[in-house]
C-alpha atoms as a PDB file:
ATOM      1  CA  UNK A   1      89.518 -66.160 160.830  1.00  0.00           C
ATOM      2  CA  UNK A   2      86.757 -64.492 159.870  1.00  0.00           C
ATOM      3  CA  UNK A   3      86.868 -62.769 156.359  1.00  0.00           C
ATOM      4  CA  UNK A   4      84.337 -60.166 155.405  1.00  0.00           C
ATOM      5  CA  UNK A   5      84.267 -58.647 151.985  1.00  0.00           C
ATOM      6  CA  UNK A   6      82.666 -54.752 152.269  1.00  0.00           C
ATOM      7  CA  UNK A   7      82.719 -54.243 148.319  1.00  0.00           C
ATOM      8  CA  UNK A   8      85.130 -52.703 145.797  1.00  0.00           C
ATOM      9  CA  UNK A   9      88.838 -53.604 147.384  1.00  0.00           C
ATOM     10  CA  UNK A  10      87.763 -53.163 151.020  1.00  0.00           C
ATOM     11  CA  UNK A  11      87.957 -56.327 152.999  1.00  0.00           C
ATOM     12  CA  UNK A  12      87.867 -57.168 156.904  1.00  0.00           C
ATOM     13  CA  UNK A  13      90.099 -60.146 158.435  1.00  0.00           C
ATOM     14  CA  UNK A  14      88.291 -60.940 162.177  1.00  0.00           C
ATOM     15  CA  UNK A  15      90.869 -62.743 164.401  1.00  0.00           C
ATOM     16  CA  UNK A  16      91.413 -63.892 167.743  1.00  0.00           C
ATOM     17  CA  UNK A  17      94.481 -60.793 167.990  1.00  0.00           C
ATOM     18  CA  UNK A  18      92.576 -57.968 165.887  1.00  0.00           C
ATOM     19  CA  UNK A  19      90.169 -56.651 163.468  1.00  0.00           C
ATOM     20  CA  UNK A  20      91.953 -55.758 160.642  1.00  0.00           C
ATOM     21  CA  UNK A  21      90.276 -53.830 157.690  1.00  0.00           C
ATOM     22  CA  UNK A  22      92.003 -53.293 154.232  1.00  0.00           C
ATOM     23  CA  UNK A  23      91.481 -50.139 151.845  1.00  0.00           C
ATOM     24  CA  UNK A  24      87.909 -48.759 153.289  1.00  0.00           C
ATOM     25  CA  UNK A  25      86.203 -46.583 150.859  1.00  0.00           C
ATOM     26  CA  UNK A  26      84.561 -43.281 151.032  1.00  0.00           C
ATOM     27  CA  UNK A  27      80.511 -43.086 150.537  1.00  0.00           C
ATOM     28  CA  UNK A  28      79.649 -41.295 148.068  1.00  0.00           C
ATOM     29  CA  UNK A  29      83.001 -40.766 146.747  1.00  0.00           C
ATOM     30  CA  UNK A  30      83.611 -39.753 143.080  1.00  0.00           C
ATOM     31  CA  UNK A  31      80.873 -37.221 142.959  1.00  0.00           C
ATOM     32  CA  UNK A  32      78.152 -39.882 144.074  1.00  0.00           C
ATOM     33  CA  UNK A  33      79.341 -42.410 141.234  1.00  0.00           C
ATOM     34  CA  UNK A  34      80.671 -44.803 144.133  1.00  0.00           C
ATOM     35  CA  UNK A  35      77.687 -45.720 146.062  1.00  0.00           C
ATOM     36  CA  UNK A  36      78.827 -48.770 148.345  1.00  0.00           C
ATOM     37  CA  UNK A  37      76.977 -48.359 152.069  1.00  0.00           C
ATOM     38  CA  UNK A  38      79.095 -47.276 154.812  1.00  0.00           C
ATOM     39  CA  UNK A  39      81.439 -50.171 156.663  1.00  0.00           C
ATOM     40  CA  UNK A  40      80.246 -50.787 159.727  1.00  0.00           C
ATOM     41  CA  UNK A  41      81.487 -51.750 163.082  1.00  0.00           C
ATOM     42  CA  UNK A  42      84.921 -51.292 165.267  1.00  0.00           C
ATOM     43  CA  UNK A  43      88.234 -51.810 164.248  1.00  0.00           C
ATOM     44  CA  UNK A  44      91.727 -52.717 165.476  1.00  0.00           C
ATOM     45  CA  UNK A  45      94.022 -51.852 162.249  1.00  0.00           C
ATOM     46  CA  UNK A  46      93.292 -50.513 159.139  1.00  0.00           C
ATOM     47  CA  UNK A  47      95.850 -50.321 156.348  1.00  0.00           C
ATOM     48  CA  UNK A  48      95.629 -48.632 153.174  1.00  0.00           C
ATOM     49  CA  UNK A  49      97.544 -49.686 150.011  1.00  0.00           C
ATOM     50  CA  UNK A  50      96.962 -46.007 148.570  1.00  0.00           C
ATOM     51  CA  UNK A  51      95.522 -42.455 148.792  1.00  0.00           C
ATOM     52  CA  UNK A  52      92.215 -42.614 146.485  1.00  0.00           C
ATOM     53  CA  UNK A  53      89.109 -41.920 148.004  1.00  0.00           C
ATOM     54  CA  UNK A  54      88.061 -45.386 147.276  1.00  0.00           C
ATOM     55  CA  UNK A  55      90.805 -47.062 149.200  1.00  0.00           C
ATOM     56  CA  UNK A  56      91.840 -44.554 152.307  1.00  0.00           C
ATOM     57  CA  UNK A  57      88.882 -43.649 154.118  1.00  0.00           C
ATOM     58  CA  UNK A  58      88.897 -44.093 157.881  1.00  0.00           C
ATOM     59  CA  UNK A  59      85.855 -43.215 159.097  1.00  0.00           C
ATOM     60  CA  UNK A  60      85.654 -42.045 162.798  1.00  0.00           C
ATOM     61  CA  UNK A  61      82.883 -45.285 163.799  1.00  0.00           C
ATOM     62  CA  UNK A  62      86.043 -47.378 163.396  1.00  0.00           C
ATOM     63  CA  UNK A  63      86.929 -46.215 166.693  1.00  0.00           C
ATOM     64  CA  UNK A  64      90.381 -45.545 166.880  1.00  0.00           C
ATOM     65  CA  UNK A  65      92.855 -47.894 164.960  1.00  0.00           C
ATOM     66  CA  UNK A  66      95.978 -48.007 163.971  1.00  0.00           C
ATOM     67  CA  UNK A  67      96.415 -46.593 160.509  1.00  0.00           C
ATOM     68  CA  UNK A  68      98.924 -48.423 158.806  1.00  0.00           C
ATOM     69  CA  UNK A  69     100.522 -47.515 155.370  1.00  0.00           C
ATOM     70  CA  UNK A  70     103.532 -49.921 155.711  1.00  0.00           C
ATOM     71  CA  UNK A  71     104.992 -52.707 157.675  1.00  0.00           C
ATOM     72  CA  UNK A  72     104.672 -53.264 161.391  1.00  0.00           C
ATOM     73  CA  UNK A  73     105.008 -56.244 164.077  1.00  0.00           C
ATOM     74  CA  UNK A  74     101.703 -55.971 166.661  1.00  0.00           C
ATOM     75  CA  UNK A  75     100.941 -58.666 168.707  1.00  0.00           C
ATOM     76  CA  UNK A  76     100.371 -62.037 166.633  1.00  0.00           C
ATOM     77  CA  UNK A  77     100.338 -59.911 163.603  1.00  0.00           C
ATOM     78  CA  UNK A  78     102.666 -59.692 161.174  1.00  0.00           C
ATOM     79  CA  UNK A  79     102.804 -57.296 158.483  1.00  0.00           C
ATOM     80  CA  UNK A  80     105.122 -56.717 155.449  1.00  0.00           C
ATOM     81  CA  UNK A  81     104.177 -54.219 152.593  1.00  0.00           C
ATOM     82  CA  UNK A  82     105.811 -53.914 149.631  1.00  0.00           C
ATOM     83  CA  UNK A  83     105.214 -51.798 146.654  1.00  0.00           C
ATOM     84  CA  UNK A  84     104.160 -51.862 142.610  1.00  0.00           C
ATOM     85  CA  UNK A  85     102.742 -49.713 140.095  1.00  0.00           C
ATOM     86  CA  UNK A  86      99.255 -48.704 140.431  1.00  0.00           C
ATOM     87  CA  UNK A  87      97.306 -49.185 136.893  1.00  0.00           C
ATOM     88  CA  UNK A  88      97.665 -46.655 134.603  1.00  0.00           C
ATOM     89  CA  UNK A  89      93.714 -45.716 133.447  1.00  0.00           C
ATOM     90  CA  UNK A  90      94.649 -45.617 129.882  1.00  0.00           C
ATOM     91  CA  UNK A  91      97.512 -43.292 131.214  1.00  0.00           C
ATOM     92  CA  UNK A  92      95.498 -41.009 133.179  1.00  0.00           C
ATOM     93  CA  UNK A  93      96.648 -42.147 136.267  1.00  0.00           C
ATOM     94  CA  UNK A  94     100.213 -42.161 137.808  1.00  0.00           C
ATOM     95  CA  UNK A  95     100.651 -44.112 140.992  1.00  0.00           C
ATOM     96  CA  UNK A  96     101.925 -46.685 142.630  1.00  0.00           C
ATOM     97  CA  UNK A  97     100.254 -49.312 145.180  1.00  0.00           C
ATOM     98  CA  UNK A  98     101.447 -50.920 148.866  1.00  0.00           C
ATOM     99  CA  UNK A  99     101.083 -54.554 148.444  1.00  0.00           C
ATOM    100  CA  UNK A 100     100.507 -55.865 151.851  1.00  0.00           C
ATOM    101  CA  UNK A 101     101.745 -59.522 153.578  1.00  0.00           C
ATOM    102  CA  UNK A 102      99.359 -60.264 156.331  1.00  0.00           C
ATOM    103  CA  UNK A 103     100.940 -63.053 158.519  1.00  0.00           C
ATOM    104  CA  UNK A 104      98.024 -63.713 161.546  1.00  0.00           C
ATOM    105  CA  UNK A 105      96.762 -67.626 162.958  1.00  0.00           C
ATOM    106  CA  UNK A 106      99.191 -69.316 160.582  1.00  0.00           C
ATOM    107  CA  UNK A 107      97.853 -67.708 157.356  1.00  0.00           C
ATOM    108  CA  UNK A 108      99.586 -65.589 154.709  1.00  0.00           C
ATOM    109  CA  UNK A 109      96.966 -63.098 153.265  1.00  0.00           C
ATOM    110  CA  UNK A 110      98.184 -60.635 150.070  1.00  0.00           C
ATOM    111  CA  UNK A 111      95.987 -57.617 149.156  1.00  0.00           C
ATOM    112  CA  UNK A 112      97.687 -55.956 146.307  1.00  0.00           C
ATOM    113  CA  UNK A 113      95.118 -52.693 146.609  1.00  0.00           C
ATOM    114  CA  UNK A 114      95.100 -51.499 142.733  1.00  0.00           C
ATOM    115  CA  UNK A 115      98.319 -53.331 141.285  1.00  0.00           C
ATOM    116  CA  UNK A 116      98.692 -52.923 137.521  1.00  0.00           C
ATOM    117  CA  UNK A 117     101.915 -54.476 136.673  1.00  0.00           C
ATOM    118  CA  UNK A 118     104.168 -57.047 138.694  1.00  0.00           C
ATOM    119  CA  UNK A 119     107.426 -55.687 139.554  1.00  0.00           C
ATOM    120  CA  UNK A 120     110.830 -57.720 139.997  1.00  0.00           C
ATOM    121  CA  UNK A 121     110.942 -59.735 142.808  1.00  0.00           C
ATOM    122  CA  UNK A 122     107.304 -59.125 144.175  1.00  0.00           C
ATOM    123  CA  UNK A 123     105.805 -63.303 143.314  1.00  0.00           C
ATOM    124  CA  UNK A 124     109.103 -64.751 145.189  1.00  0.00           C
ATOM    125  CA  UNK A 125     108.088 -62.697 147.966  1.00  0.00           C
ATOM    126  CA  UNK A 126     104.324 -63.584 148.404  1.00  0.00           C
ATOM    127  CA  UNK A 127     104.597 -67.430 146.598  1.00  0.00           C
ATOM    128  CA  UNK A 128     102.730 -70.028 148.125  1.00  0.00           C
ATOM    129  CA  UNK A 129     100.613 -67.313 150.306  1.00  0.00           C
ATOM    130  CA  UNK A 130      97.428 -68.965 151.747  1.00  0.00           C
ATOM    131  CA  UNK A 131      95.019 -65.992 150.601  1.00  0.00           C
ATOM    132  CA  UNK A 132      95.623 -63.685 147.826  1.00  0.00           C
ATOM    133  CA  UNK A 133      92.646 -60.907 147.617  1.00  0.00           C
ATOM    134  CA  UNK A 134      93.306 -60.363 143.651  1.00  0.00           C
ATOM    135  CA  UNK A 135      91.719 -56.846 141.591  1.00  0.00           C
ATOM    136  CA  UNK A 136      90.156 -58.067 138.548  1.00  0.00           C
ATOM    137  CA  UNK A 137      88.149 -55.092 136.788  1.00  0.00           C
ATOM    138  CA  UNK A 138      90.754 -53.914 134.992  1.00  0.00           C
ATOM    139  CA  UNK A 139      92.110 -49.847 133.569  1.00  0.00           C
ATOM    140  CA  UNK A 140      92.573 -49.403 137.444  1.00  0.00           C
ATOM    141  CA  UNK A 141      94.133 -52.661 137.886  1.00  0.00           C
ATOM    142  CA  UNK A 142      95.617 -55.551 136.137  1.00  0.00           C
ATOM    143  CA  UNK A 143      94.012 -57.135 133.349  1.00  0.00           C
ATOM    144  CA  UNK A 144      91.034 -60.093 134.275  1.00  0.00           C
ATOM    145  CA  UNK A 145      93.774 -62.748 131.993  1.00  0.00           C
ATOM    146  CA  UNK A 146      96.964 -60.457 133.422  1.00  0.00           C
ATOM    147  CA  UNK A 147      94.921 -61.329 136.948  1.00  0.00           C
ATOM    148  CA  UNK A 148      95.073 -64.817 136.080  1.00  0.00           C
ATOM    149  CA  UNK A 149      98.591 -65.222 135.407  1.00  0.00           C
ATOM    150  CA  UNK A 150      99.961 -63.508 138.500  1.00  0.00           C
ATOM    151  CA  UNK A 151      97.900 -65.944 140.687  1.00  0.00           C
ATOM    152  CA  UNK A 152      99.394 -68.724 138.789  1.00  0.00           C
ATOM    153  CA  UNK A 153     102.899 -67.702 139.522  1.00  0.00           C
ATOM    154  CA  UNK A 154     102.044 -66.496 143.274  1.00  0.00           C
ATOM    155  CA  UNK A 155     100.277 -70.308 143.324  1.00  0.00           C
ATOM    156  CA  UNK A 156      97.641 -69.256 146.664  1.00  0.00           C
ATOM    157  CA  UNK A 157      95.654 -71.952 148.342  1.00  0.00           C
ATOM    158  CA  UNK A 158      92.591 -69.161 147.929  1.00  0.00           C
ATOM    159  CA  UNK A 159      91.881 -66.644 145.284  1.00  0.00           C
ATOM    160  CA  UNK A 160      88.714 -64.147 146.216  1.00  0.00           C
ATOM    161  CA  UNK A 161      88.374 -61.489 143.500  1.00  0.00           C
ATOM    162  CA  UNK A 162      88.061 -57.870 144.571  1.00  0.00           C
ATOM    163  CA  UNK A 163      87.890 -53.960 142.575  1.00  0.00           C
ATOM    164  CA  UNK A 164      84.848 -55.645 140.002  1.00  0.00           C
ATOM    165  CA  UNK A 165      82.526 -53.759 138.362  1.00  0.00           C
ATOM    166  CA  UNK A 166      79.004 -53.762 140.577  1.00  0.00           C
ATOM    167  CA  UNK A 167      76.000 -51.276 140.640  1.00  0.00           C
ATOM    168  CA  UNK A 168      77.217 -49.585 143.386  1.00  0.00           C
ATOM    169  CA  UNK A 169      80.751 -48.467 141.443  1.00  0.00           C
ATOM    170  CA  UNK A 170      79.866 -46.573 138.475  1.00  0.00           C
ATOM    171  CA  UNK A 171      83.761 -46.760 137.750  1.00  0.00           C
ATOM    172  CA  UNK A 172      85.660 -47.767 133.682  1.00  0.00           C
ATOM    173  CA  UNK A 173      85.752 -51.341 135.420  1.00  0.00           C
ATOM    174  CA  UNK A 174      85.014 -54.606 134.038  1.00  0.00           C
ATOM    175  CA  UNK A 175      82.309 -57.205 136.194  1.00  0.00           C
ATOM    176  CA  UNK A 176      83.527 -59.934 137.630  1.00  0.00           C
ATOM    177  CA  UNK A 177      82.333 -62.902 135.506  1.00  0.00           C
ATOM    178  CA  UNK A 178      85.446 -61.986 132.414  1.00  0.00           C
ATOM    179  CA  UNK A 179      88.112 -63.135 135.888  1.00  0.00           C
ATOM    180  CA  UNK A 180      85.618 -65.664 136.638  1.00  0.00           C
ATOM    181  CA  UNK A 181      85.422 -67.481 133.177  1.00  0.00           C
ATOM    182  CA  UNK A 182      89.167 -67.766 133.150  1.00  0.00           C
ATOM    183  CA  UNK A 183      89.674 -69.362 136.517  1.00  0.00           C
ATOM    184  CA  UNK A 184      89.064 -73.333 137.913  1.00  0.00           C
ATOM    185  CA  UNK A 185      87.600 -74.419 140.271  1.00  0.00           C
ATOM    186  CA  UNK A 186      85.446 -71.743 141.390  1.00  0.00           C
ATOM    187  CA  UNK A 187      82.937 -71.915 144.344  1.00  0.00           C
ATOM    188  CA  UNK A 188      80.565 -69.110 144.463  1.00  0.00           C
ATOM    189  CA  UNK A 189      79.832 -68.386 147.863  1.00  0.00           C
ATOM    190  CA  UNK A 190      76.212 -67.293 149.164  1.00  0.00           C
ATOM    191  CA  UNK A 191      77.489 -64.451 151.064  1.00  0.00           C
ATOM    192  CA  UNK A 192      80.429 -61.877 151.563  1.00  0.00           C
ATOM    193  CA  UNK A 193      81.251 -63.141 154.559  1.00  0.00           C
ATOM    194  CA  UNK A 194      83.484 -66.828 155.497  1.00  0.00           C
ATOM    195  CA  UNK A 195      85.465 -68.251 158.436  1.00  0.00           C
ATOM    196  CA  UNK A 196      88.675 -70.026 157.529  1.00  0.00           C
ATOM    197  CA  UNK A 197      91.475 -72.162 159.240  1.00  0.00           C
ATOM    198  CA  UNK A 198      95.008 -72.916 157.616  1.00  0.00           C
ATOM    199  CA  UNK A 199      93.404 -76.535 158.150  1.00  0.00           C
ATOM    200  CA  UNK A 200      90.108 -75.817 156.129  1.00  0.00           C
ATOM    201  CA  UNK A 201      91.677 -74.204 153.091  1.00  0.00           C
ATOM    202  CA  UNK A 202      91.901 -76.135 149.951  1.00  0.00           C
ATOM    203  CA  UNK A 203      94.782 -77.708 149.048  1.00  0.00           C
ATOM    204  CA  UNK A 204      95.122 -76.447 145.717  1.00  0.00           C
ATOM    205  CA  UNK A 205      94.013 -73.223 144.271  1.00  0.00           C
ATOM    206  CA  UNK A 206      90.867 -72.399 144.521  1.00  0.00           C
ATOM    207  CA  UNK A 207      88.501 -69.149 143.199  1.00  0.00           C
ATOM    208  CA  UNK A 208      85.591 -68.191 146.130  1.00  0.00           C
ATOM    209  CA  UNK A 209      83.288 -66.054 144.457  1.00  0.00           C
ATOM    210  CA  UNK A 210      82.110 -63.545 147.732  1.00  0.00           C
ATOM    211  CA  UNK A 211      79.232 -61.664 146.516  1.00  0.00           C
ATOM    212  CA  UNK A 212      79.198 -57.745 147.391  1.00  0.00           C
ATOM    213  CA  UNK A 213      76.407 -56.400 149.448  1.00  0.00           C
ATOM    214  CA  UNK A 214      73.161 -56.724 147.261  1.00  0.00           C
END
């Protein structure tokens, strides 16, 4: 598997059954304070945890994909979504979040879109995952420590933070190095983009650091 990561929370998984693309943003949303280039290419699926500009966009060069906003079986893809509260914003914001399962080439992948707080039952149902794509800016999403401790209970083979702070996202949103300082061991990757097997995955949790387009 492939795994591209677009910016913000938006993140592409390239298999040998589909191209699957999670919470694709809007250019320019927010009044030009979001600034992240367009996402290219074709895609098979795309599944949105939520309806914010900076999560739900399906643009029409994605072709024609099946937009998903809850769980499905397609051919050798699973997909189980499950839902939280999205953060608060100081209170400002009322919403809640899908939480999605990803089951595809013997991998469990979790992308929580803008979780704030864990509800019952959520970590039995996505413990020991393979991936977990984690927010860690904060006011939108959990806490950088509050970050930390729900990938200690969920216990992934692979953390890769998402939802950071970053020129392109003038957004009340904390950087990524706060997340990063709290986590071991972390690997900072040289690019956004890295091909995985359920064989090539560490064997005990690991942060990948996937840098955002420059």
């Amino acid at each position: 598997m492939k795994i591209r990561f677009f910016g913000h929370a938006a993140v592409g998984l390239e298999t040998q059954e589909a191209r699957i693309l999670i919470d694709p943003y809007l250019p320019g949303a927010f009044g030009n304070r979001f600034r992240y280039p367009p996402i290219p290419d074709r895609w098979d699926i795309v599944l949105i945890t939520h309806e914010h500009d900076d999560h739900n966009h399906v643009a029409p060069s994605f072709g024609r994909p099946a937009v998903l906003r809850g769980p499905a079986e397609l051919p050798g893809v699973r997909i189980r979504a499950f839902v939280g509260p999205h953060g608060t914003a100081a209170g400002t914001v009322k919403a809640d979040t899908r939480i999605f399962l990803v089951e595809t080439e013997s991998l469990r992948i979790v992308h929580p879109g803008d979780l704030g707080v864990i509800p019952p039952g959520l970590v039995e149902n996505l413990r020991d995952c393979d991936i977990l794509f984690v927010p860690v800016g904060g006011h939108f999403t959990m806490e950088p420590k509050e970050a930390a401790a729900f990938i200690r209970d969920v216990s992934p083979r692979l953390v890769i933070p998402i939802h950071f702070k970053t020129r392109h996202a003038d957004l009340a949103i904390r950087g990524v190095e706060e997340f990063l300082s709290v986590m071991t061991p972390v690997r900072r990757r040289e690019s956004g983009e890295v091909v995985v097997t359920a064989g090539t995955l560490p064997v005990r949790t690991e942060t990948w650091y996937l840098p955002p387009p420059a």
